[in-house]
N, C-alpha and C. Protein backbone atom coordinates (compact mmCIF):
# COMPACT_ATOMS: atom_id res chain seq x y z
N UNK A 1 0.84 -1.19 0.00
CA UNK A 1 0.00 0.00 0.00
C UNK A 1 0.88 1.25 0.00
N UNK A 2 0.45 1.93 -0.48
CA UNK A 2 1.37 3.19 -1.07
C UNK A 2 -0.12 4.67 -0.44
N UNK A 3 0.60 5.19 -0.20
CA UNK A 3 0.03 6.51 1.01
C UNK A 3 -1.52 6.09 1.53
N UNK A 4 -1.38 4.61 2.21
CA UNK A 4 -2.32 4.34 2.45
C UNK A 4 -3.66 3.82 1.76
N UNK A 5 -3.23 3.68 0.50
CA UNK A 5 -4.18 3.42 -0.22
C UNK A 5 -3.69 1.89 -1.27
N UNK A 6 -4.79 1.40 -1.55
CA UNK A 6 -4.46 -0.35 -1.96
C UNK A 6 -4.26 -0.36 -3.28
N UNK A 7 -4.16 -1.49 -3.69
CA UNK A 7 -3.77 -1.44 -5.71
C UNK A 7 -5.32 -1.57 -6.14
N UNK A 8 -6.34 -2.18 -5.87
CA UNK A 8 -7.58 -1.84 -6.10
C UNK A 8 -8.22 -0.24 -6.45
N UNK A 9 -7.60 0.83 -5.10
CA UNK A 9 -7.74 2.30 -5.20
C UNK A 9 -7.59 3.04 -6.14
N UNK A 10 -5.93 2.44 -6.58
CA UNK A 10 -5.29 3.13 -7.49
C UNK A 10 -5.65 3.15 -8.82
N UNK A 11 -6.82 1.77 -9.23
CA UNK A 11 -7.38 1.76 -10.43
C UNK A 11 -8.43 2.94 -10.40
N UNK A 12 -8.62 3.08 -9.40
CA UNK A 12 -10.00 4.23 -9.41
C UNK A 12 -9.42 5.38 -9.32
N UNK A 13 -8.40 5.84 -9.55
CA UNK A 13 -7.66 7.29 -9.58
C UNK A 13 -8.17 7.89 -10.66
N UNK A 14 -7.79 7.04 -12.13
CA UNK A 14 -8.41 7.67 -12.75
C UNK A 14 -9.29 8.23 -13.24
N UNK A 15 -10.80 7.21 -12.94
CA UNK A 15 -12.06 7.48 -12.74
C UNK A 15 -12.02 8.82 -12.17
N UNK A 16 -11.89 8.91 -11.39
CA UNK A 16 -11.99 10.09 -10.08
C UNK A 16 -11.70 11.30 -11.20
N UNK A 17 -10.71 11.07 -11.73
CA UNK A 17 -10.06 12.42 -12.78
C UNK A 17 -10.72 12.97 -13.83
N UNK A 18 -11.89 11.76 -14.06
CA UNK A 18 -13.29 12.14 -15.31
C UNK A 18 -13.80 13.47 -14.72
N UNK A 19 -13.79 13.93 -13.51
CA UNK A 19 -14.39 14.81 -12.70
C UNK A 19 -14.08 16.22 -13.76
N UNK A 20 -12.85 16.49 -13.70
CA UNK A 20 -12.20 17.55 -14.48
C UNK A 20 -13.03 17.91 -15.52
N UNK A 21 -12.59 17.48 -16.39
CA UNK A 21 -13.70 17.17 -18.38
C UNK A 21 -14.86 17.55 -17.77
N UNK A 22 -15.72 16.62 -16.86
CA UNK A 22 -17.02 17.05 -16.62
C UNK A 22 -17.47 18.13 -16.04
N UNK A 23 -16.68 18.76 -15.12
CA UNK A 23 -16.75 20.04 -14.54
C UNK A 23 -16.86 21.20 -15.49
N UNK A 24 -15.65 20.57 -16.40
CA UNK A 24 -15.49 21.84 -17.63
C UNK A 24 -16.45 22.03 -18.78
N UNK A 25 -17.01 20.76 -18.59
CA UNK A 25 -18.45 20.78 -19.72
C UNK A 25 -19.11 21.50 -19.10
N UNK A 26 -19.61 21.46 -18.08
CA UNK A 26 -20.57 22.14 -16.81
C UNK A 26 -20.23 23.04 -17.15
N UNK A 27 -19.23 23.99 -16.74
CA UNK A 27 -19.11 25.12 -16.55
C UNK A 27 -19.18 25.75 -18.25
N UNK A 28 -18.60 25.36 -19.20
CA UNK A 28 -18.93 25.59 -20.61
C UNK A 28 -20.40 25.38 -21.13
N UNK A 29 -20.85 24.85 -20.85
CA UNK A 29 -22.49 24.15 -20.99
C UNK A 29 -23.11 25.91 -21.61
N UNK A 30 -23.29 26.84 -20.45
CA UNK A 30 -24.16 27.87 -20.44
C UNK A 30 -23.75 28.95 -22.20
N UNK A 31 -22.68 28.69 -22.17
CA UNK A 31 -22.11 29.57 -23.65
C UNK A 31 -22.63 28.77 -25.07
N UNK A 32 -22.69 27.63 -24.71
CA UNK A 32 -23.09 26.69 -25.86
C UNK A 32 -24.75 26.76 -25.77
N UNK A 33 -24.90 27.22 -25.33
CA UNK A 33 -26.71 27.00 -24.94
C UNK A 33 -27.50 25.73 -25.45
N UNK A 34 -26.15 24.41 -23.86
CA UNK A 34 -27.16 23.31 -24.31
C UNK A 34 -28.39 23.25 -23.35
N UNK A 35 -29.42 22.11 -23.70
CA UNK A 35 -30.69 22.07 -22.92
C UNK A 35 -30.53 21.75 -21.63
N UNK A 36 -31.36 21.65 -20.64
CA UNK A 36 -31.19 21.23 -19.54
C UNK A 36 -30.86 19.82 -19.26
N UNK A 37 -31.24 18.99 -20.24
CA UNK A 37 -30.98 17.71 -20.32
C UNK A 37 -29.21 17.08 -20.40
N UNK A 38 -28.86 17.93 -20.61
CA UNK A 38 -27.19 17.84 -21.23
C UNK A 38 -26.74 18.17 -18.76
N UNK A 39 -27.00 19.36 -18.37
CA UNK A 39 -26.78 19.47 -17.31
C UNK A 39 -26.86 18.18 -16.45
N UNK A 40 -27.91 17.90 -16.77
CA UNK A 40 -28.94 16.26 -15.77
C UNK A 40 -27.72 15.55 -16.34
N UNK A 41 -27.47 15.17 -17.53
CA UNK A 41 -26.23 13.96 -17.48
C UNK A 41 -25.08 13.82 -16.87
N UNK A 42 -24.39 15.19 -17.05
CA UNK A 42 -23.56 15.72 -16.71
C UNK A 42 -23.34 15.76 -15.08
N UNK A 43 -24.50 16.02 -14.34
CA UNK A 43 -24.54 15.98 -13.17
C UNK A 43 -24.62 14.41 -12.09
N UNK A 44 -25.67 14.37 -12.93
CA UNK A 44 -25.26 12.53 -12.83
C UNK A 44 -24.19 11.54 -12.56
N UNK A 45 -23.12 12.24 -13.82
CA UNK A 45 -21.60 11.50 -13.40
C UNK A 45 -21.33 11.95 -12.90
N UNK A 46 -21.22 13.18 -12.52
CA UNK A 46 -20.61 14.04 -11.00
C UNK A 46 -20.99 13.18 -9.45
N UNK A 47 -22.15 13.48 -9.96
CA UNK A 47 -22.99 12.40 -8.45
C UNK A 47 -22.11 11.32 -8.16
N UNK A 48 -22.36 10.22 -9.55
CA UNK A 48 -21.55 8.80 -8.60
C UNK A 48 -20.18 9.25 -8.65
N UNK A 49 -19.15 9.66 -9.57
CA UNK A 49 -18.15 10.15 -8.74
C UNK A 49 -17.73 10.52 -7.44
N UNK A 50 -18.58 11.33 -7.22
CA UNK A 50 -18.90 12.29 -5.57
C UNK A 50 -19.04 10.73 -4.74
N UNK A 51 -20.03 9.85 -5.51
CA UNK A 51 -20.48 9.19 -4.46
C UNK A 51 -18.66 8.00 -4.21
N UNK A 52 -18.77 7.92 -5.24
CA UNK A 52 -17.38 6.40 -5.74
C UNK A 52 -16.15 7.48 -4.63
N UNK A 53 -16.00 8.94 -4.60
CA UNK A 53 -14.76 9.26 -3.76
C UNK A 53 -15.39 9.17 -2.81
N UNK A 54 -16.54 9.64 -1.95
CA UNK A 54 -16.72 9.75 -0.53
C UNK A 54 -17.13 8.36 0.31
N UNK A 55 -17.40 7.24 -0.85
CA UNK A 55 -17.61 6.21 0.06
C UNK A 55 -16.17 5.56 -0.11
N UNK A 56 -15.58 5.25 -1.22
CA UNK A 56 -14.14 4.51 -1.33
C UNK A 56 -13.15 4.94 -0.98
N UNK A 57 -12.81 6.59 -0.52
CA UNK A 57 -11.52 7.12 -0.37
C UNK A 57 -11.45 8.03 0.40
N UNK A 58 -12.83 8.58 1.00
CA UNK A 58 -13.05 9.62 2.33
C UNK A 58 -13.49 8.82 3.67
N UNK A 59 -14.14 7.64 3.58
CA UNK A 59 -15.14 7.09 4.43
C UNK A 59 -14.07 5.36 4.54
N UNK A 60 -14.21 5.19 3.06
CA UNK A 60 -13.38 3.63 3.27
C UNK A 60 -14.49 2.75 3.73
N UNK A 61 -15.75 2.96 2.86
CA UNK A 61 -16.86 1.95 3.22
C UNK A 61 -17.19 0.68 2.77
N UNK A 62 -16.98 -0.16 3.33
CA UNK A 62 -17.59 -1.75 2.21
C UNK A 62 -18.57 -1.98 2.25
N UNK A 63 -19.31 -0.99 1.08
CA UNK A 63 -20.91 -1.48 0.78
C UNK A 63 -21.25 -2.51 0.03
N UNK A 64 -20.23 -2.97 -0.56
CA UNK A 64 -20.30 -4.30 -1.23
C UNK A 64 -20.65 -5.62 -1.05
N UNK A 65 -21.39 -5.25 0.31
CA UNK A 65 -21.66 -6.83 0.71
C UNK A 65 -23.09 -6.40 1.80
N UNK A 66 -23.90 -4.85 0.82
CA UNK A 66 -24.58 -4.68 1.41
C UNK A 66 -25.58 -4.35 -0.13
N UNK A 67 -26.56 -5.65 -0.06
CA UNK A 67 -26.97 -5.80 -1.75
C UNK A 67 -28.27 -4.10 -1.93
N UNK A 68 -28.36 -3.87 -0.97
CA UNK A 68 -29.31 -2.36 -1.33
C UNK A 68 -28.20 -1.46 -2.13
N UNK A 69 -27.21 -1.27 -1.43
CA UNK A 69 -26.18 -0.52 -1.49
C UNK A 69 -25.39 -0.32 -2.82
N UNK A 70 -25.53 -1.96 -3.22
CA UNK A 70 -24.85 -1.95 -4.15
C UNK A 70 -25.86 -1.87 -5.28
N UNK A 71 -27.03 -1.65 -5.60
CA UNK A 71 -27.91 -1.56 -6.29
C UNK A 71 -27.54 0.01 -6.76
N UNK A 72 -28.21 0.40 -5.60
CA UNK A 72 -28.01 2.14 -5.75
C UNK A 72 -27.13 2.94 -6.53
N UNK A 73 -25.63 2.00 -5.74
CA UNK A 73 -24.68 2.76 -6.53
C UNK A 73 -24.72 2.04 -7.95
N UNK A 74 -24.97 1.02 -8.50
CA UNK A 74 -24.70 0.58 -10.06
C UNK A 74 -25.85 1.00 -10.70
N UNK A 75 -26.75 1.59 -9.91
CA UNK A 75 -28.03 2.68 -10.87
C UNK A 75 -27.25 3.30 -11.56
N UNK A 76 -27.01 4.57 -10.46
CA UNK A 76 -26.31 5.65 -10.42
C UNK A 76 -25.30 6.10 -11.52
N UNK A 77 -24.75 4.40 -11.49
CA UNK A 77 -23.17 4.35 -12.48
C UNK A 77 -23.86 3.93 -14.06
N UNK A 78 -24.66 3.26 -13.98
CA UNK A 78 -25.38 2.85 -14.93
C UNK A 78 -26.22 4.44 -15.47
N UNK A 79 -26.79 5.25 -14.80
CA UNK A 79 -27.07 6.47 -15.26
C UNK A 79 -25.90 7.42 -15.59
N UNK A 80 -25.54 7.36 -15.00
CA UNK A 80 -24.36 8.57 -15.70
C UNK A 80 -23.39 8.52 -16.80
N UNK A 81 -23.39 7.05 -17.11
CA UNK A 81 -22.90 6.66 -18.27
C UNK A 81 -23.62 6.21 -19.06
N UNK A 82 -24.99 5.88 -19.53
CA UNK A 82 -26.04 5.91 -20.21
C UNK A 82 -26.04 7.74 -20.68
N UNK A 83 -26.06 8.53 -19.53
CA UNK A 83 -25.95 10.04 -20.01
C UNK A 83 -24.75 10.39 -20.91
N UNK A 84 -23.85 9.60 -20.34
CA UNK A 84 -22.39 10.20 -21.47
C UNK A 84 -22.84 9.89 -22.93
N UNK A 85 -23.41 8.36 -23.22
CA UNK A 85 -23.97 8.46 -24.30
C UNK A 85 -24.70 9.62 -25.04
N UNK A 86 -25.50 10.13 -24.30
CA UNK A 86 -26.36 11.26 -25.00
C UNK A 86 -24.87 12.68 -25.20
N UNK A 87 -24.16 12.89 -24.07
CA UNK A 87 -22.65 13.95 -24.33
C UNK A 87 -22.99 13.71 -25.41
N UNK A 88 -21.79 12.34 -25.55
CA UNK A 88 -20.93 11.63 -27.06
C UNK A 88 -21.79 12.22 -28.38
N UNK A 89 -23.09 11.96 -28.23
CA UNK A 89 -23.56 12.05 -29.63
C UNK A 89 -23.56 13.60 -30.06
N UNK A 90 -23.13 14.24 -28.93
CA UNK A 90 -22.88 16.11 -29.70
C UNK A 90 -21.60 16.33 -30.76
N UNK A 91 -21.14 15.28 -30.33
CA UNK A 91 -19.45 14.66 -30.74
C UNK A 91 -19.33 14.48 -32.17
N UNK A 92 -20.74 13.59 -32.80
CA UNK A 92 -20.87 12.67 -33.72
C UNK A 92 -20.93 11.74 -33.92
N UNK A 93 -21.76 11.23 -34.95
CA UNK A 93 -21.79 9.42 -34.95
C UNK A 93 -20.99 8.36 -34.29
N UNK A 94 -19.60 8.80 -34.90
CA UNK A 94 -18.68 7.61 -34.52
C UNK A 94 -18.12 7.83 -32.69
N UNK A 95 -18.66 8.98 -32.37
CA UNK A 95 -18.38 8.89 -30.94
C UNK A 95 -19.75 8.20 -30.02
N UNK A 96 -20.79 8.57 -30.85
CA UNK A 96 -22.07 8.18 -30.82
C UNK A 96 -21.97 6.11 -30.54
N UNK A 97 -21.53 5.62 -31.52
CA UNK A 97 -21.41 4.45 -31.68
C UNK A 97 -20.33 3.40 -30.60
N UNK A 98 -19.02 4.98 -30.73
CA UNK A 98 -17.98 4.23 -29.33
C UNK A 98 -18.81 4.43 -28.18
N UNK A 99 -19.53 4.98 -27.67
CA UNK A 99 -19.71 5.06 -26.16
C UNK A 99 -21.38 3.96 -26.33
N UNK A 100 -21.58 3.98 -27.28
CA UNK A 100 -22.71 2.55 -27.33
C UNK A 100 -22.13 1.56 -26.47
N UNK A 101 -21.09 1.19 -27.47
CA UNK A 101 -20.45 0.16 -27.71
C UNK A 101 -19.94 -0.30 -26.27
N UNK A 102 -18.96 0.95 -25.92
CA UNK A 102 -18.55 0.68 -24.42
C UNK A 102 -19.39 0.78 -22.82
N UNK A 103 -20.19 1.05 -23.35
CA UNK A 103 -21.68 0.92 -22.41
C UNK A 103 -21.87 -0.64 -22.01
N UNK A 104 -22.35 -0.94 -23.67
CA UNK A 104 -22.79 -2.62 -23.56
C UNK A 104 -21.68 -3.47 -23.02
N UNK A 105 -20.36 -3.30 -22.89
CA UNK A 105 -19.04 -3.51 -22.80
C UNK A 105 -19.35 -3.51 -21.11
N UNK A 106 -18.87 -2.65 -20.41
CA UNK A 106 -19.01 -2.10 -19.19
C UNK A 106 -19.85 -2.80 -18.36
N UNK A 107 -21.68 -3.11 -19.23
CA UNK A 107 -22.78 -3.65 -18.12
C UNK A 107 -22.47 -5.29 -18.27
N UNK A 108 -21.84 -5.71 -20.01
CA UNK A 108 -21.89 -6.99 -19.52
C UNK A 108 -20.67 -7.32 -18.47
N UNK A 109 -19.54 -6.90 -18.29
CA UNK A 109 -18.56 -6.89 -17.65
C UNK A 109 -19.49 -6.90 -16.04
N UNK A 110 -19.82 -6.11 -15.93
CA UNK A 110 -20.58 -5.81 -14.61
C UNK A 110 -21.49 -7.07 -13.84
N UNK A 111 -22.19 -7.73 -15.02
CA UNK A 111 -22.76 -8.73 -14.76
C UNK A 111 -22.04 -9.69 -14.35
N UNK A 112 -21.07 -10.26 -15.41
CA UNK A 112 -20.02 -11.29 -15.39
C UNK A 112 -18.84 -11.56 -14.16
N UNK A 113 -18.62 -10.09 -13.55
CA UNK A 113 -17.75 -9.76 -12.43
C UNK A 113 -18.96 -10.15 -11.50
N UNK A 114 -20.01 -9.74 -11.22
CA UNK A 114 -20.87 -10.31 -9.87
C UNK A 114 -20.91 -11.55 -9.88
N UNK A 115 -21.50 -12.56 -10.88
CA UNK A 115 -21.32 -13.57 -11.20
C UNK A 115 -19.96 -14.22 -11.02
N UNK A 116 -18.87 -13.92 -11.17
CA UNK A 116 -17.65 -14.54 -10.87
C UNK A 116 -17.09 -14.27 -9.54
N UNK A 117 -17.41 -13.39 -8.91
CA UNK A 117 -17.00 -13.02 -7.78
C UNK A 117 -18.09 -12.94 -6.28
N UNK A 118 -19.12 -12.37 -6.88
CA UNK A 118 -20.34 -12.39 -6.04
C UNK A 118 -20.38 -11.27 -5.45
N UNK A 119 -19.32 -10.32 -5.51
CA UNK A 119 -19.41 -8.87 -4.97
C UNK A 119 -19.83 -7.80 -5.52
C-alpha cells in the first residue's frame, strides 16, 4: 500500500479524474446553450463520482456486501454513463457508436464480475 491506499484504489484514480472534463463541460455548458438535459447527465456523473470518492476514499466503506447498497450505486453508475452516451452524440456518430459500444461492454462486464465473484 502506497500513502495508504491499496492497488484496487489506485485503479479508481483515474475514474476520479473524469471529474475535471465534466466540470469543464458544466461550466462551458451555459455559452453553448445546451438544454437542460445535457446538465442532468452531466450531473449525474458528478454524483456517482462524488459518491465512488466519498464512500471509497473519504469514508473507506464496504458497501459491497450490502446488496441495497450496491444496487443504488450501479443505478447511479449505470445512469451517468447511459448520459455520457447522449454527451458523445454532440461529438458525432462515430463517438455516438464508441460510447454505445462501451456501455454494452461495461454492463456486460458488470454482470459477469458479480457472477464470478459475487461482490
Amino acid at each position: 500500500m502506497i500513502f495508504g491506499v491499496g492497488p484496487g484504489h489506485w485503479i479508481g484514480i483515474p475514474i476520479l479524474l473524469m471529474a475535471f472534463p465534466l466540470s469543464y463541460l458544466l461550466v462551458t455548458a451555459p455559452e453553448l446553450h445546451r438544454p437542460p438535459l445535457y446538465y442532468t447527465q452531466i450531473c449525474i456523473m458528478l454524483l456517482w463520482l462524488i459518491a465512488l470518492f466519498m464512500i471509497d476514499y473519504v469514508f473507506r466503506y464496504d458497501f459491497r456486501h450490502t446488496q441495497w447498497m450496491v444496487i443504488g450505486y450501479v443505478v447511479v453508475y449505470f445512469a451517468g454513463t447511459g448520459g455520457m452516451i447522449g454527451i458523445s452524440a454532440l461529438a458525432g456518430r462515430a463517438w455516438t457508436r464508441s460510447a454505445v459500444i462501451l456501455f454494452f461492454i461495461a454492463g456486460i462486464l458488470a454482470f459477469v464480475q458479480r457472477a464470478v465473484t459475487g461482490l
